[in-house]
Protein backbone atom coordinates (compact mmCIF):
# COMPACT_ATOMS: atom_id res chain seq x y z
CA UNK A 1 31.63 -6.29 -11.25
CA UNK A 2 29.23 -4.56 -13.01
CA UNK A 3 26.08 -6.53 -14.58
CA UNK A 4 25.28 -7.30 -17.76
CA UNK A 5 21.78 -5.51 -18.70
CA UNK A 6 20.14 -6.96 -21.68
CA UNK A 7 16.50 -6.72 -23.21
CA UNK A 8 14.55 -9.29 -21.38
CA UNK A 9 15.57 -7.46 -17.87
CA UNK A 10 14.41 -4.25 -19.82
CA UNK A 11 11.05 -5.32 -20.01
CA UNK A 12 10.60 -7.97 -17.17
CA UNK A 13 9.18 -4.57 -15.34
CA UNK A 14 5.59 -2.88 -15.79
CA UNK A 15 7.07 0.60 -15.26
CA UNK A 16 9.62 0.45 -17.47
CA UNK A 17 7.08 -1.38 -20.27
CA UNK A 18 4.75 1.39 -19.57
CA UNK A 19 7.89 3.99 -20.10
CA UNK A 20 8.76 2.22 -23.18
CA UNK A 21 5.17 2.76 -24.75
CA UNK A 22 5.01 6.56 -23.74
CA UNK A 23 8.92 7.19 -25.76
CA UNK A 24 7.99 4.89 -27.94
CA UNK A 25 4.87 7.50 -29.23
CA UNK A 26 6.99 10.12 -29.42
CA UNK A 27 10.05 11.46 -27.82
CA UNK A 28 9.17 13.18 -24.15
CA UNK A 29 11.06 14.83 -21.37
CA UNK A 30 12.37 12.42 -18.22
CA UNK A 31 10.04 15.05 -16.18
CA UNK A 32 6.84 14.18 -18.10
CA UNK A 33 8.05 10.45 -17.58
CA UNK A 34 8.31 10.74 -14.01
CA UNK A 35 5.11 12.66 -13.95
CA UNK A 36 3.30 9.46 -14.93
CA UNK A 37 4.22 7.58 -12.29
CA UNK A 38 4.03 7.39 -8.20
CA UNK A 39 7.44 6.70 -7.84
CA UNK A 40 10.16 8.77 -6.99
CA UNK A 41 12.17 10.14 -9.81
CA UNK A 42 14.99 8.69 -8.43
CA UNK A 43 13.48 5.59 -9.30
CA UNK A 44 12.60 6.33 -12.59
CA UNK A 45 16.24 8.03 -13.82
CA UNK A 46 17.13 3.88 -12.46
CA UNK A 47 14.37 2.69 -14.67
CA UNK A 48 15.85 5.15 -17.75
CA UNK A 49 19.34 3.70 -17.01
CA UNK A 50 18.66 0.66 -17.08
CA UNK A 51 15.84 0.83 -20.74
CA UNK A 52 19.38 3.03 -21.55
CA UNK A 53 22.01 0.45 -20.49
CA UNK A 54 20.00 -2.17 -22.68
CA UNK A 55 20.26 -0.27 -25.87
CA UNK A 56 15.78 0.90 -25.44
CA UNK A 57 16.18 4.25 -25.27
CA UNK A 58 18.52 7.05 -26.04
CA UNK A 59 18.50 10.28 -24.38
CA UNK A 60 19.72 13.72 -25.32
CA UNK A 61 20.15 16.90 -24.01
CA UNK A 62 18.22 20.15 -25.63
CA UNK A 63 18.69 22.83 -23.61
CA UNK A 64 18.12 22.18 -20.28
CA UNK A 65 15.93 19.06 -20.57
CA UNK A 66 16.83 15.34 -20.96
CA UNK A 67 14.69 13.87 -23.93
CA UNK A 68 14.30 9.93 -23.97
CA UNK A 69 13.89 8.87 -27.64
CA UNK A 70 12.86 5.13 -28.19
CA UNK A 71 15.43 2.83 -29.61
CA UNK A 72 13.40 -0.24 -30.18
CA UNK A 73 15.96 -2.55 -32.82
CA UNK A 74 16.19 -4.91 -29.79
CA UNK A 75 13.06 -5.91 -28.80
CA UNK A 76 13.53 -7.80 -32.32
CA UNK A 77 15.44 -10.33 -29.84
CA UNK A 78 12.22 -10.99 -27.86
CA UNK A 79 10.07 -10.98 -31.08
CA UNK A 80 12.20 -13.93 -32.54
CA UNK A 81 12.48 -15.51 -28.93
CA UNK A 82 8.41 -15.31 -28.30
CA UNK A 83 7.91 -16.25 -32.11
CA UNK A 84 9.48 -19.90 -31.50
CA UNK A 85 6.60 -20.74 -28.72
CA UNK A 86 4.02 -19.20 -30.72
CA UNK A 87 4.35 -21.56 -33.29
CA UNK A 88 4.27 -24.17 -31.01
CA UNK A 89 1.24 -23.19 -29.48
CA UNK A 90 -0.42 -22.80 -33.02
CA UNK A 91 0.46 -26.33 -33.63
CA UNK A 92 -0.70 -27.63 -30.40
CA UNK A 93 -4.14 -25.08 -30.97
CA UNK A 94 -4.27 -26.47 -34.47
CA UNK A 95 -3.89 -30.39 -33.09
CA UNK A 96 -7.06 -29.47 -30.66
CA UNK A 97 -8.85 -28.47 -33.43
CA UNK A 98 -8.91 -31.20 -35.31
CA UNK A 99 -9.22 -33.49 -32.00
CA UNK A 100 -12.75 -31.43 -31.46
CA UNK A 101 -13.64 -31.69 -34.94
CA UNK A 102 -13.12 -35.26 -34.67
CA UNK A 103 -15.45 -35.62 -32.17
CA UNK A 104 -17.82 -33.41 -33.43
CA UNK A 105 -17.98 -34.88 -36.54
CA UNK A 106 -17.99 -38.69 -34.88
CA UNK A 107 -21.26 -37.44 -32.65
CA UNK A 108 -23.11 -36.12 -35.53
CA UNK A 109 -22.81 -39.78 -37.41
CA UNK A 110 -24.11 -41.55 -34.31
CA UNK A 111 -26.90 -38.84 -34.08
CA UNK A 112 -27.79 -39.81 -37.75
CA UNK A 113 -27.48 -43.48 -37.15
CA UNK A 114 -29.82 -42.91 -33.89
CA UNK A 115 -32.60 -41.02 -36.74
CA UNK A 116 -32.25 -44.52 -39.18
């Protein structure tokens, strides 16, 4: 059975976020990729397979090099995903605000009650 690859499993790895942000600059060779990295490149052509498999990358042949182009469409999955706990972190950021502004405000009436 072969498993089902999608985004999040993409970037759930530092070398293949780090791979993402070089192709995603401009289009380079899988040897200047692997060059980056103290890994061997039989682990990074996995890593490429996998950013591949998950619709992050596309590669091409010119000549006798592989070129990985960027294909980044999807991480619009994880944008939408992330941007449901961001607002819920705004609210909860925007509900301590106005907790410490309470109090703030609260301490500077006692301080002018304390001058009277």
């Amino acid at each position: 059975m072969e498993a089902r690859r999608d985004v999040f499993q993409a970037i759930a790895d530092p070398t293949r976020r780090a791979i993402i942000g070089m192709i995603a600059k401009q289009p380079t060779n899988v040897n200047t990729i692997a060059e980056q990295f103290d890994v061997s490149r039989q682990a990074i052509s996995l890593h490429l397979k996998i950013l591949a498999e998950c619709g992050l990358l596309a590669m091409k042949q010119q000549g006798r090099e592989r070129i990985c182009e960027a294909k980044l469409d999807k991480l619009a999955e994880v944008n939408e995903w992330i941007a449901q706990y961001r607002q819920f972190w705004a609210q909860k950021l925007d509900a301590l605000e106005n907790y410490l502004n309470g109090i703030s405000d609260s301490s500077h009436a006692d301080d002018k009650l304390k001058i009277r």
